[in-house]
C-alpha atoms as a PDB file:
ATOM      1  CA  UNK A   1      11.592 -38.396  -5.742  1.00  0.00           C
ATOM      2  CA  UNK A   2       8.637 -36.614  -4.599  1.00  0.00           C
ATOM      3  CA  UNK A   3       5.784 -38.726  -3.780  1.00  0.00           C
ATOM      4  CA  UNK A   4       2.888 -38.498  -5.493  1.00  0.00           C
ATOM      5  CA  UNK A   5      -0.727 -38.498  -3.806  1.00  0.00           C
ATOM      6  CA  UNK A   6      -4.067 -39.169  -5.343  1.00  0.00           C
ATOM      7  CA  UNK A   7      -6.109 -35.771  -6.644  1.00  0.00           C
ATOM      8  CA  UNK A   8      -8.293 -34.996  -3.633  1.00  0.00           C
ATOM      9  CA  UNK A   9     -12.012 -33.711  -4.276  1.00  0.00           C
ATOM     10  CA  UNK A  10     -11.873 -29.762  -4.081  1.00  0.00           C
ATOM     11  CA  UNK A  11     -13.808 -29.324  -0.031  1.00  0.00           C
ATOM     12  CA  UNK A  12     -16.852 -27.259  -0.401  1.00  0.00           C
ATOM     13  CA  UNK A  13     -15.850 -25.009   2.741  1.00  0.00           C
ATOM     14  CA  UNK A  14     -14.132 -22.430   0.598  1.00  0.00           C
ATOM     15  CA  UNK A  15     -17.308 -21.881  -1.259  1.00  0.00           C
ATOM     16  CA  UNK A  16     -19.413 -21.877   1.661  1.00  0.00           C
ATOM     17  CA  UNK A  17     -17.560 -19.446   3.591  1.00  0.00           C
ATOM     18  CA  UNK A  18     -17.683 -16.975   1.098  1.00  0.00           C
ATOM     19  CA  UNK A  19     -20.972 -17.424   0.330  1.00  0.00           C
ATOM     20  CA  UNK A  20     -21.688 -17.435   3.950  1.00  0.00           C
ATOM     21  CA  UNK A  21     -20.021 -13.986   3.966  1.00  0.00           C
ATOM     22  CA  UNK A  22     -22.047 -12.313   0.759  1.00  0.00           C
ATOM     23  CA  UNK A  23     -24.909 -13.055   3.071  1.00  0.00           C
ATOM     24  CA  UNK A  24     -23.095 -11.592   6.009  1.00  0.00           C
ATOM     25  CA  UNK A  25     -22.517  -7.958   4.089  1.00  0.00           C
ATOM     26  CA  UNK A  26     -25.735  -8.074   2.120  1.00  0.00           C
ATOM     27  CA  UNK A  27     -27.136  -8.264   5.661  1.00  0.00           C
ATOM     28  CA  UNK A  28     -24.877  -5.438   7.122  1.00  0.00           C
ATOM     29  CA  UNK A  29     -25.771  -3.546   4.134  1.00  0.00           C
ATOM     30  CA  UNK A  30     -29.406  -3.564   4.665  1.00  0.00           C
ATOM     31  CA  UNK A  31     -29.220  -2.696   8.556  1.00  0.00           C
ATOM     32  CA  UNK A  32     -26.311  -0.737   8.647  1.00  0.00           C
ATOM     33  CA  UNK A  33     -27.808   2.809   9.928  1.00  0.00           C
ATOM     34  CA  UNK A  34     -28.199   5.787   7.184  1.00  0.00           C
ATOM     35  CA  UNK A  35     -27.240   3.926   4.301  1.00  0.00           C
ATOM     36  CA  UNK A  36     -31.563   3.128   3.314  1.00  0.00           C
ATOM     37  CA  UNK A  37     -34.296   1.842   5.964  1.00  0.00           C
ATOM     38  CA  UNK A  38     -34.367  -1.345   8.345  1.00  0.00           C
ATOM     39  CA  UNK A  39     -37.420  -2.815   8.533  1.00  0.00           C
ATOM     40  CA  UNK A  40     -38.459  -1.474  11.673  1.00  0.00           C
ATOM     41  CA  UNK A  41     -37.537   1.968   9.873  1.00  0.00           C
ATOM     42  CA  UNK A  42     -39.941   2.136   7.350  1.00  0.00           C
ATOM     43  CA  UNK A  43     -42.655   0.416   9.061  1.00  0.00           C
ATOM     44  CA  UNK A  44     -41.994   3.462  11.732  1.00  0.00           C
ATOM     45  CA  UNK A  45     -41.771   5.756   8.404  1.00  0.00           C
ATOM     46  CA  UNK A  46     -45.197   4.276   7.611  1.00  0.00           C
ATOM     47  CA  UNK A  47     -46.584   5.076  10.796  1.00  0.00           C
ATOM     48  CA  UNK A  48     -44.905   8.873  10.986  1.00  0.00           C
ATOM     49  CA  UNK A  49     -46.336   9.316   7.402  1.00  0.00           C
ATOM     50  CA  UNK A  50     -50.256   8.231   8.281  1.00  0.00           C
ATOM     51  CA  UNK A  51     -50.090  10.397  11.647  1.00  0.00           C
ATOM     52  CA  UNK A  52     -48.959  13.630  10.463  1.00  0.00           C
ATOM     53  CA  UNK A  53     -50.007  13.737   6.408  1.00  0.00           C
ATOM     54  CA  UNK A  54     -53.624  11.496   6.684  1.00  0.00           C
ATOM     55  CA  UNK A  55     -51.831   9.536   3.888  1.00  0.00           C
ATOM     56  CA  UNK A  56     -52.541   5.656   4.069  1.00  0.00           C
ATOM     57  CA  UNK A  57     -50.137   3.174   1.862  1.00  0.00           C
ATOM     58  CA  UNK A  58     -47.564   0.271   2.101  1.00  0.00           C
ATOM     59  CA  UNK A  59     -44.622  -0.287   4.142  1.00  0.00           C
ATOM     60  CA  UNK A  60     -41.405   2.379   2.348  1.00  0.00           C
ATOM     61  CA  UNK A  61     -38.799   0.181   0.905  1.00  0.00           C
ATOM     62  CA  UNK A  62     -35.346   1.122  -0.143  1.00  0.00           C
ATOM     63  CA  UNK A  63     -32.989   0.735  -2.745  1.00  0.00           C
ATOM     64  CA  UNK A  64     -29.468   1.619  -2.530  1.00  0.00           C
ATOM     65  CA  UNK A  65     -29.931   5.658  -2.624  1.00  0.00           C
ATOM     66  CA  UNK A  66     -33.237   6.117  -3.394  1.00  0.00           C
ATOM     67  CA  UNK A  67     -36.286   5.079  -0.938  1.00  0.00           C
ATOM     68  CA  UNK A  68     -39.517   4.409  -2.222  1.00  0.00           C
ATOM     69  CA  UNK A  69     -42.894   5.664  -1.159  1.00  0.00           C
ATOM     70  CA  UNK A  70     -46.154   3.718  -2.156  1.00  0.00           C
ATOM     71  CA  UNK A  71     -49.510   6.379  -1.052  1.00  0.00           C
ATOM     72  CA  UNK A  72     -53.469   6.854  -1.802  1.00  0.00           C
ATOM     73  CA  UNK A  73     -54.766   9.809  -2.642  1.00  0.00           C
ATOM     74  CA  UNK A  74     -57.840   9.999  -0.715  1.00  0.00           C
ATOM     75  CA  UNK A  75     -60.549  10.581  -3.316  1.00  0.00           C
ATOM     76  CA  UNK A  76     -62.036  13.461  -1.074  1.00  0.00           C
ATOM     77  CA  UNK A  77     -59.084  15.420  -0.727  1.00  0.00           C
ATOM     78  CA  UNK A  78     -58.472  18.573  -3.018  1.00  0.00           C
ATOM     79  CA  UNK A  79     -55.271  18.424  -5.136  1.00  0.00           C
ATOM     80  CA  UNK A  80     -53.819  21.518  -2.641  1.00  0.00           C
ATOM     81  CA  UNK A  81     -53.661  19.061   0.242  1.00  0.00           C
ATOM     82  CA  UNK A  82     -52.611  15.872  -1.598  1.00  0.00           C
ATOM     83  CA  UNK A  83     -49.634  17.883  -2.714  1.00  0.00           C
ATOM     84  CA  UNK A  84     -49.261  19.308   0.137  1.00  0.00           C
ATOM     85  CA  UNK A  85     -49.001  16.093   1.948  1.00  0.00           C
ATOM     86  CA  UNK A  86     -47.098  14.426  -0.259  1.00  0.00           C
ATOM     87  CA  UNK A  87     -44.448  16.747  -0.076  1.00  0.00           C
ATOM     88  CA  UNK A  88     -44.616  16.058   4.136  1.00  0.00           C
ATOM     89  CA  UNK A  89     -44.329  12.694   3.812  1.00  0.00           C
ATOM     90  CA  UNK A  90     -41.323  12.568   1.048  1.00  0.00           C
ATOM     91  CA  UNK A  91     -39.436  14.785   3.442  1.00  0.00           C
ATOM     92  CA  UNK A  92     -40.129  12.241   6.322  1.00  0.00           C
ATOM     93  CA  UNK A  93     -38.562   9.851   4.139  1.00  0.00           C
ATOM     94  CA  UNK A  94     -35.825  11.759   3.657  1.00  0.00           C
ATOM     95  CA  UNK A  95     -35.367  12.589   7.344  1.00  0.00           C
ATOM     96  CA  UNK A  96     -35.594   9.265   7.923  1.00  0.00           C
ATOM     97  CA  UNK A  97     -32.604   8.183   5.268  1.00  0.00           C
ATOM     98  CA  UNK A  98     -30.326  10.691   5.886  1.00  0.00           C
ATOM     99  CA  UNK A  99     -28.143   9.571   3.359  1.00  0.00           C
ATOM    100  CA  UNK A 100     -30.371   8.550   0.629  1.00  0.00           C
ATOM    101  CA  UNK A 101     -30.260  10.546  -3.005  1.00  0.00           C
ATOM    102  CA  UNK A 102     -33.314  10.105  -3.653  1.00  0.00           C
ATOM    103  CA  UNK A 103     -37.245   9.844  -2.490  1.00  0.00           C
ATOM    104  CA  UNK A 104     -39.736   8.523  -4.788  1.00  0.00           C
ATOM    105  CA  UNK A 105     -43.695   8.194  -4.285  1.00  0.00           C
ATOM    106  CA  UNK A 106     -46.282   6.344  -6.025  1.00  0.00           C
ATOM    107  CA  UNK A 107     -49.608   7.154  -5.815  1.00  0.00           C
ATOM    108  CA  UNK A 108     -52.406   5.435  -6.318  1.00  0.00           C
ATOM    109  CA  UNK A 109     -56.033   6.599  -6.650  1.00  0.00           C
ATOM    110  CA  UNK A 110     -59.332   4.351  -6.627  1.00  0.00           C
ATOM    111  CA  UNK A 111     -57.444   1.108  -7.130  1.00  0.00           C
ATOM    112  CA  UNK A 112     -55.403   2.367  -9.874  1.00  0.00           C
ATOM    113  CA  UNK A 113     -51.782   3.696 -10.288  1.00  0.00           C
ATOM    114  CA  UNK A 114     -51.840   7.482 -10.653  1.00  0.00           C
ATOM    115  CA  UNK A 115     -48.729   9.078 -10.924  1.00  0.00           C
ATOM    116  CA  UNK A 116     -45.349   9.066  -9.824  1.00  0.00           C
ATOM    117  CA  UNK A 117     -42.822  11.558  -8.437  1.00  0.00           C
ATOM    118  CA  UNK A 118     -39.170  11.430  -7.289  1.00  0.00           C
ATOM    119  CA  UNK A 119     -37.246  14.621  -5.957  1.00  0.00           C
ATOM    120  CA  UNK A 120     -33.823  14.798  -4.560  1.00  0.00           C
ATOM    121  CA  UNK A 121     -33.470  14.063  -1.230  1.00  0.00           C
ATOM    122  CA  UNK A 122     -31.028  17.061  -0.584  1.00  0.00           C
ATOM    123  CA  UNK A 123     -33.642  19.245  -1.942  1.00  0.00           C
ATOM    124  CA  UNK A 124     -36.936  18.082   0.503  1.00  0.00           C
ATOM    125  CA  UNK A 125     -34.271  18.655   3.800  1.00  0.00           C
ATOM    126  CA  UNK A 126     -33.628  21.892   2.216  1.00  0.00           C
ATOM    127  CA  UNK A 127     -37.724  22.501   2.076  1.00  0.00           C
ATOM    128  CA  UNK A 128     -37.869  21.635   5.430  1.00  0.00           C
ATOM    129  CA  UNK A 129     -34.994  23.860   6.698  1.00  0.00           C
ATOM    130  CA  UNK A 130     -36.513  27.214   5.060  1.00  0.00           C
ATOM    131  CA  UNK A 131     -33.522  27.495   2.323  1.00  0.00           C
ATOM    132  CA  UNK A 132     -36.326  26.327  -0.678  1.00  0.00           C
ATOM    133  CA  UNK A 133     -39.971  27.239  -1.459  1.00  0.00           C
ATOM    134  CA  UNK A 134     -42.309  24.906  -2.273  1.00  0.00           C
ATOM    135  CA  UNK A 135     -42.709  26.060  -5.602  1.00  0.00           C
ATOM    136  CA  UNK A 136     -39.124  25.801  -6.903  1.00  0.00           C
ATOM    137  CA  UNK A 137     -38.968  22.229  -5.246  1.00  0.00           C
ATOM    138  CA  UNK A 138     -42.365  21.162  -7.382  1.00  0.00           C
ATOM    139  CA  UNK A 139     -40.681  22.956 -10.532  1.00  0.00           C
ATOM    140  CA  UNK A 140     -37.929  20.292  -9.848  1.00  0.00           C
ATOM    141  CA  UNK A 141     -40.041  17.121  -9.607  1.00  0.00           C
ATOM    142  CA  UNK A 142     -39.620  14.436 -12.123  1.00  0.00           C
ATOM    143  CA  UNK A 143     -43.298  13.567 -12.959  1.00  0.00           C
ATOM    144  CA  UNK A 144     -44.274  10.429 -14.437  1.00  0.00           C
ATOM    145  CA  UNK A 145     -48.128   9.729 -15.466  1.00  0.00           C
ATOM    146  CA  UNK A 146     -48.903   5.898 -14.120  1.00  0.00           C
ATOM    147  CA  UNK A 147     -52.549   6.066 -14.952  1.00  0.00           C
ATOM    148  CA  UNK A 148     -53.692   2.991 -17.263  1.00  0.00           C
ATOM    149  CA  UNK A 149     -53.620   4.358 -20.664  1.00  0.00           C
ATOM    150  CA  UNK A 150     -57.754   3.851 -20.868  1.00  0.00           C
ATOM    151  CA  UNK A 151     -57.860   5.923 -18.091  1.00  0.00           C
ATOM    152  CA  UNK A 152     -55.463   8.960 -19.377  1.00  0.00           C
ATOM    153  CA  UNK A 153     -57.546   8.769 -22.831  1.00  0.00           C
ATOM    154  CA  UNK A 154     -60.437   9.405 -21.372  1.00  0.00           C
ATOM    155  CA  UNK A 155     -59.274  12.119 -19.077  1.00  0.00           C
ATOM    156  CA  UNK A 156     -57.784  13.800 -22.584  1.00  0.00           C
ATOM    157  CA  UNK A 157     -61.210  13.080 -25.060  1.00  0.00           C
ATOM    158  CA  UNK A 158     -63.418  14.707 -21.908  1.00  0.00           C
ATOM    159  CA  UNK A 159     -61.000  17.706 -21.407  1.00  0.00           C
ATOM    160  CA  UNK A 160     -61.624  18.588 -24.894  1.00  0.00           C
ATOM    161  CA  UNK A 161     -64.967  18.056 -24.416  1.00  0.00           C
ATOM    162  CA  UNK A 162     -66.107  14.810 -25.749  1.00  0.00           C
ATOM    163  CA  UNK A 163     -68.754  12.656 -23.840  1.00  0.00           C
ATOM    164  CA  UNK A 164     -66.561   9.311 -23.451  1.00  0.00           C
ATOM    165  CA  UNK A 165     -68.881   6.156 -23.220  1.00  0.00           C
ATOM    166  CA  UNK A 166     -66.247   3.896 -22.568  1.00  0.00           C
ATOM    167  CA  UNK A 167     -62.555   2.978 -22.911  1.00  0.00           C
ATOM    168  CA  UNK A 168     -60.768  -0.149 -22.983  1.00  0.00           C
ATOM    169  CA  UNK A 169     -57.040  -0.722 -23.656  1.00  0.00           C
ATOM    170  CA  UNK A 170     -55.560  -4.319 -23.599  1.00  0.00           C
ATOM    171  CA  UNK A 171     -52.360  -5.181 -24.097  1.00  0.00           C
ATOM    172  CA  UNK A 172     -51.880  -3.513 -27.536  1.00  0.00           C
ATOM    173  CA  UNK A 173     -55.546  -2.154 -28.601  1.00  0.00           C
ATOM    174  CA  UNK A 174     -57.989   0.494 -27.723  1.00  0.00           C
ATOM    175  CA  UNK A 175     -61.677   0.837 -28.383  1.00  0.00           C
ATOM    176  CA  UNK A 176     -63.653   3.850 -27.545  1.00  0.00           C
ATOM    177  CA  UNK A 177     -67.112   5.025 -27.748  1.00  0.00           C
ATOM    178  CA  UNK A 178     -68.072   8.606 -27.781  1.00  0.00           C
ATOM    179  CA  UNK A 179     -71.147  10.430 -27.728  1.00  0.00           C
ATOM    180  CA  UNK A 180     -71.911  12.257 -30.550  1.00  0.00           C
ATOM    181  CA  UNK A 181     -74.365  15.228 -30.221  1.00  0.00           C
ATOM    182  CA  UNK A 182     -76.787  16.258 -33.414  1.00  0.00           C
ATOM    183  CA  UNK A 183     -74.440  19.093 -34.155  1.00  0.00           C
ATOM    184  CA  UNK A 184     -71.476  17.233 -34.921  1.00  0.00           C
ATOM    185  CA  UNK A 185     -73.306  14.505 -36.706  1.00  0.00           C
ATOM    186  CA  UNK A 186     -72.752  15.397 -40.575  1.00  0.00           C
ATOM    187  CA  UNK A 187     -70.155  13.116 -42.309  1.00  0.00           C
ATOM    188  CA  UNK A 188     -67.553  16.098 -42.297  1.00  0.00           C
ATOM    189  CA  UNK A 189     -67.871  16.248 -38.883  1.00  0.00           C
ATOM    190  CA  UNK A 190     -67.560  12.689 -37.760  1.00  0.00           C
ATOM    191  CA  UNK A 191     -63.986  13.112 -40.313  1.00  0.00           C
ATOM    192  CA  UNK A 192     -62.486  15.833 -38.453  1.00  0.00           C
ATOM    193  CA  UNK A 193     -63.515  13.791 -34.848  1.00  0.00           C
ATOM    194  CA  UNK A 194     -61.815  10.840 -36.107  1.00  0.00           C
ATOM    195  CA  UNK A 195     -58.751  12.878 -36.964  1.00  0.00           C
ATOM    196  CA  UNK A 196     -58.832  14.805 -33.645  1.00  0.00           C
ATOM    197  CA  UNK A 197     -59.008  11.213 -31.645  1.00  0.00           C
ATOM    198  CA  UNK A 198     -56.367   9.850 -33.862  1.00  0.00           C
ATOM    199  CA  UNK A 199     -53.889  12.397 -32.985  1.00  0.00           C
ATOM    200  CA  UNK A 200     -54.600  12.313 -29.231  1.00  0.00           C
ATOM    201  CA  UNK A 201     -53.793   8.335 -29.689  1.00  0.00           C
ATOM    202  CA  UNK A 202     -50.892   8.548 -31.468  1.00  0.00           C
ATOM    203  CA  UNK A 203     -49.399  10.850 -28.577  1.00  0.00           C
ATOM    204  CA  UNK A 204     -50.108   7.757 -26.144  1.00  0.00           C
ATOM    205  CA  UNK A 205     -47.760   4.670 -25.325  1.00  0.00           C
ATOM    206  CA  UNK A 206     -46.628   3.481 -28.789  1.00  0.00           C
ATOM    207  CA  UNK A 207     -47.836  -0.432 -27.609  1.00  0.00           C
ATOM    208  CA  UNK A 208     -51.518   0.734 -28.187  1.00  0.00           C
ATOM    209  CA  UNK A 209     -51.333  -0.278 -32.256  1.00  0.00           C
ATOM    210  CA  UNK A 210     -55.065  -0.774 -32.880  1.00  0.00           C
ATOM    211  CA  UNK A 211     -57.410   1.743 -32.222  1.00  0.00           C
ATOM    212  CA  UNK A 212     -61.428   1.152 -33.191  1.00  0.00           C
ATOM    213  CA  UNK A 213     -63.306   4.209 -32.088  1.00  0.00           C
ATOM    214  CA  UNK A 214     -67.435   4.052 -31.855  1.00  0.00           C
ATOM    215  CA  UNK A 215     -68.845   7.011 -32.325  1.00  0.00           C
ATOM    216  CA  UNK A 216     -72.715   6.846 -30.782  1.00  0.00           C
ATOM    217  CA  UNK A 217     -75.685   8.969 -32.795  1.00  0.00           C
ATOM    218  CA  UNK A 218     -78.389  10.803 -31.356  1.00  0.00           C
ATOM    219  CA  UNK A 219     -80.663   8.340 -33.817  1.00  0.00           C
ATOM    220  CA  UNK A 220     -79.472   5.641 -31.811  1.00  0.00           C
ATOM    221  CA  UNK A 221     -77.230   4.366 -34.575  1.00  0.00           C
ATOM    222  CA  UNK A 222     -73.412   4.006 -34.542  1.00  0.00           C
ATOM    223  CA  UNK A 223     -70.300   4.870 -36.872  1.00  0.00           C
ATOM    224  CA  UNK A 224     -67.327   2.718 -36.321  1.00  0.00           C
ATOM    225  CA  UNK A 225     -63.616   3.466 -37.258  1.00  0.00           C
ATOM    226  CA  UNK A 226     -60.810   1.580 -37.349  1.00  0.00           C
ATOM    227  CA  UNK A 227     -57.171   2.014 -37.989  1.00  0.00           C
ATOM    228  CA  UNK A 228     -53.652   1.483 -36.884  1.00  0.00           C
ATOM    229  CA  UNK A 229     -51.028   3.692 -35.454  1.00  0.00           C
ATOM    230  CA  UNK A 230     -48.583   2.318 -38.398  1.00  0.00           C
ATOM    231  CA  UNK A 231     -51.055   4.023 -40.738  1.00  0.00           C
ATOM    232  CA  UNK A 232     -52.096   6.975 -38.809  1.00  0.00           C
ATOM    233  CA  UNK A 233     -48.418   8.468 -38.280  1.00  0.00           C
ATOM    234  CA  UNK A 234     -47.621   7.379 -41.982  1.00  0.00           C
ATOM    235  CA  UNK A 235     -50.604  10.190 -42.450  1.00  0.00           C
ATOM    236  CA  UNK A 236     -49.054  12.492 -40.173  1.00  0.00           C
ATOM    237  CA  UNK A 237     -45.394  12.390 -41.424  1.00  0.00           C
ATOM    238  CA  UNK A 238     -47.026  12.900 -45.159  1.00  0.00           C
ATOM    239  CA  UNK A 239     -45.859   9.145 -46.584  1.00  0.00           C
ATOM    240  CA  UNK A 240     -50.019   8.532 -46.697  1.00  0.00           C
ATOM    241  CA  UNK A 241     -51.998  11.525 -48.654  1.00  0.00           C
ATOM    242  CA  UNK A 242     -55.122  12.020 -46.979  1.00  0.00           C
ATOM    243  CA  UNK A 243     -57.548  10.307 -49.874  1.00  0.00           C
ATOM    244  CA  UNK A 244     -54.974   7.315 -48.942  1.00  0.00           C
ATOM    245  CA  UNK A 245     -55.422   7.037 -45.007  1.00  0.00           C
ATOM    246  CA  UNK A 246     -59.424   7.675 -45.470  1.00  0.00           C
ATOM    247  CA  UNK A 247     -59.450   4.673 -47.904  1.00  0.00           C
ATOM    248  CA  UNK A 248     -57.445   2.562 -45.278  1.00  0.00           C
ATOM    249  CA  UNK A 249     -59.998   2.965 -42.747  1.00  0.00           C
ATOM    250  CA  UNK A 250     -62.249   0.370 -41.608  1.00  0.00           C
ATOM    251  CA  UNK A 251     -65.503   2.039 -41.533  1.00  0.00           C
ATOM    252  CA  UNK A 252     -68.986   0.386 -40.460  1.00  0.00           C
ATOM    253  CA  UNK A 253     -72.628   1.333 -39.336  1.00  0.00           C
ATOM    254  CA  UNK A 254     -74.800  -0.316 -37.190  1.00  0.00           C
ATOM    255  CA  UNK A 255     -78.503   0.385 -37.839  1.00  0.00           C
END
C-alpha cells in the first residue's frame, strides 16, 4: 500500500521565480539596444534635439515601436522654422531608434497643447538620406489638432472675421461673446450670425452639448442665445423646420 502523506501548502517559489523573471525581460526589453530608448537615450535625444533644432521640451519616451516627442513652439518663431525644426528633431528620434515604426511629437504652445504629428520612422531616415522631399514627407503626416476646443473656436469665429470677446468650454458647454458691429445689428442679422456660429460648433468635439453665445451691441446692450447640439443638427438633418429650431431657442436681452 502506498503511503499516504498530508497535503503540503503549495511553496510560493514557483510564483516568485516567474514573477521574478517578467521583471527580468520587461527589464531587458526596455534596455535592450534598438528596440525603443534607455533612459540615458532619450535624455541624450533631449539634449541632441535642444542643440541643433532650438526646440525645448520633456525627456522622449518610448513605446514599443513608436517613440514619443513632447516640444514648445517658441512663440517667436515663424511657422517655416517650427516645421522646419520639428521635422530635425523627429528624424533625431528616429536616428536614435533605429528600429522604431514610428515618431510622434506633441507640441505645445503658451501652456497649452497645440497639435500633434506622427510620421513613419522609415520615411524621416529616408528625408535625411536625400531619397524624400520635405514636401511629400509633410503630405504624409498624420495631423491631429490638440488645441482646447475654446481655443480652436476662437481661432475659427476670428478667421471668419468675428471679434471674439471670450470663450469658455468646460467639460460639456461653451459660452461665447462676440462683438457685434452697427452693421450687423438688425434682428436678421443677429439670425444668420447665430446660424453661422451654430454650424462652426456643431463641426467641434461632439462632448460640447450646450452652447450659449453673447452677442455684444454697439449700444452697450447684449443678445443672448442658447441651444443644444441635439437640436441644432436635428435643424441641419431637416427633422426640425426652421420656425421649429428658432422657437427652441433660448433668447434674452440685457438692457
Amino acid at each position: 500500500m502506498r503511503p499516504t502523506h498530508p497535503p503540503r501548502a503549495r511553496t510560493p517559489i514557483l510564483a516568485l521565480g516567474l514573477i521574478a523573471l517578467s521583471l527580468a525581460l520587461a527589464q531587458l526589453a526596455c534596455n535592450f539596444p534598438g528596440l525603443g530608448l534607455t533612459e540615458a537615450e532619450a535624455q541624450d535625444l533631449q539634449a541632441q534635439i535642444a542643440r541643433q533644432t532650438f526646440l525645448q521640451g520633456e525627456t522622449p519616451s518610448s513605446d514599443g515601436g513608436q517613440v514619443t516627442l513632447i516640444l514648445t513652439w517658441p512663440i517667436e518663431m515663424d511657422p517655416t522654422t517650427f516645421t522646419q525644426s520639428l521635422l530635425e528633431a523627429m528624424v533625431l528620434a528616429a536616428q536614435a531608434a533605429p528600429r522604431a515604426e514610428s515618431i510622434q511629437a506633441h507640441v505645445w504652445q503658451l501652456g497649452q497643447s497645440f497639435v500633434a504629428v506622427e510620421l513613419a520612422a522609415s520615411d524621416l531616415l529616408a528625408l535625411q538620406a536625400g531619397e524624400l522631399d520635405a514636401e511629400t514627407l509633410l503630405g504624409a503626416m498624420a495631423v491631429d489638432d490638440a488645441r482646447p476646443a475654446a481655443t480652436r473656436v476662437r481661432q475659427e469665429l476670428e478667421d471668419r472675421g468675428y471679434f471674439v470677446v471670450e470663450a469658455e468650454a468646460d467639460a460639456d458647454s461653451i459660452e461665447l461673446e462676440l462683438y457685434v458691429d452697427q452693421a450687423y445689428a438688425s434682428d436678421a442679422a443677429l439670425i444668420a450670425q447665430w446660424l453661422e456660429v451654430f454650424e462652426l460648433l456643431a463641426a467641434e468635439d461632439e462632448w460640447l452639448q450646450d452652447w450659449t453665445v453673447r452677442f455684444a451691441l454697439p449700444d452697450y446692450s447684449r443678445t443672448i442665445v442658447s441651444t443644444t447640439r441635439e437640436d441644432y443638427l436635428a435643424y441641419q438633418s431637416g427633422e426640425l423646420e426652421p420656425a421649429a429650431f428658432l422657437a427652441r431657442l433660448e433668447v434674452a436681452r440685457e438692457p
